[in-house]
Protein backbone atom coordinates (compact mmCIF):
# COMPACT_ATOMS: atom_id res chain seq x y z
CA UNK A 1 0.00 0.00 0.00
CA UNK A 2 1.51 3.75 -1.17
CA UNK A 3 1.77 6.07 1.81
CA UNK A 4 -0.79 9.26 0.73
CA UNK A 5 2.39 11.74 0.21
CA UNK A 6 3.20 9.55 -3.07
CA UNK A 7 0.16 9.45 -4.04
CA UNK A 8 -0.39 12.62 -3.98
CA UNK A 9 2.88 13.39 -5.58
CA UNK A 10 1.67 11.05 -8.38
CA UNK A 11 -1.68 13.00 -8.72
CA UNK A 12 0.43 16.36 -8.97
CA UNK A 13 2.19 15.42 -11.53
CA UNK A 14 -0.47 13.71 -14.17
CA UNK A 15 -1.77 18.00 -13.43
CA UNK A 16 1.25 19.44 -14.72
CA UNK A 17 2.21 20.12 -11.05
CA UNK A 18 -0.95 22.63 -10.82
CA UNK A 19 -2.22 22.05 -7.23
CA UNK A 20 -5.69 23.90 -8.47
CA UNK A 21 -6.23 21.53 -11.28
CA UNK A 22 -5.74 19.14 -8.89
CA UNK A 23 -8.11 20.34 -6.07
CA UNK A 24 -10.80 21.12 -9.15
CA UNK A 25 -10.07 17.65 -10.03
CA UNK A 26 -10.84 16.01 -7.50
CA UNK A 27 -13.65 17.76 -5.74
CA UNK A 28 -15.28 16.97 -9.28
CA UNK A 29 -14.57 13.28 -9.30
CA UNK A 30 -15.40 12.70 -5.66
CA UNK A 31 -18.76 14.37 -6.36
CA UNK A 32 -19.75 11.95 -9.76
CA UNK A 33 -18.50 9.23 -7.11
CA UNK A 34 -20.75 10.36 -4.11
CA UNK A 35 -23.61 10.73 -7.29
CA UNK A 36 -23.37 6.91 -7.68
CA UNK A 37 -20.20 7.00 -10.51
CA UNK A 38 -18.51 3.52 -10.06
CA UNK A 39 -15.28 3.71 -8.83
CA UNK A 40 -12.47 3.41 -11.91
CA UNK A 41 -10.15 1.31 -9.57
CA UNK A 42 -10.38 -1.54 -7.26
CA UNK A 43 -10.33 -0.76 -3.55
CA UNK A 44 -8.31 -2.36 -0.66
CA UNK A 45 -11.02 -0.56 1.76
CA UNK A 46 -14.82 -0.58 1.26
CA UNK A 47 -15.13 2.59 3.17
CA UNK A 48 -12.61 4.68 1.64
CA UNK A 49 -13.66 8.03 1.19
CA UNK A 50 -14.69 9.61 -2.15
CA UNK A 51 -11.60 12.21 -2.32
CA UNK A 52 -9.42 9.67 -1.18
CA UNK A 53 -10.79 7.12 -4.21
CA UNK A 54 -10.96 10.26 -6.55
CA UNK A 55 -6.98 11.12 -5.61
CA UNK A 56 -5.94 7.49 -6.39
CA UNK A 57 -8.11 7.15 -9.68
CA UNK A 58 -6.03 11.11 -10.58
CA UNK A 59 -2.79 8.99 -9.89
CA UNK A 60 -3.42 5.70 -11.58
CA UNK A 61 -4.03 8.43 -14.66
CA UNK A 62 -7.71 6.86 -14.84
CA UNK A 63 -9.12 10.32 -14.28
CA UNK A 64 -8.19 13.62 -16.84
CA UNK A 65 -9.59 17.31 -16.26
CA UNK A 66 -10.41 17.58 -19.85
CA UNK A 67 -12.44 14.48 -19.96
CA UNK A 68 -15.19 16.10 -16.68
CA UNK A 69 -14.95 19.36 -18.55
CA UNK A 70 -16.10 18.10 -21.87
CA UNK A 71 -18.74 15.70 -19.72
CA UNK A 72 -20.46 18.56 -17.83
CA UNK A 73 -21.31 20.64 -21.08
């Protein structure tokens, strides 16, 4: 299991290093995920949080800003 500083770290970096991308990121993914959106990656725990799940999905590269843009118009 990654310690949350690297997986962070990871998320930063699929952003381009832009911690507001990130935050916009994943508030937006943890709210399609709280909607009923099924998780894009498996979980070690069933009661992970939805920013938690959304960070990992941002660092796995499963997750893009440009795809929840394009989605939401």
């Amino acid at each position: 299991m990654q310690r949350t500083e690297e997986i962070a770290a990871k998320a930063l970096n699929a952003v381009d290093n832009d911690r507001y991308k990130l935050a916009l990121l994943v508030a937006k993914r943890a709210e399609a995920l709280a909607e009923g959106a099924t998780p894009l990656i498996t979980l070690s725990n069933p009661k992970m949080k939805f920013t938690d799940i959304a960070l990992r999905e941002i660092a796995a590269g499963k997750v893009v800003l440009e795809a929840l843009i394009e989605s939401n118009r």
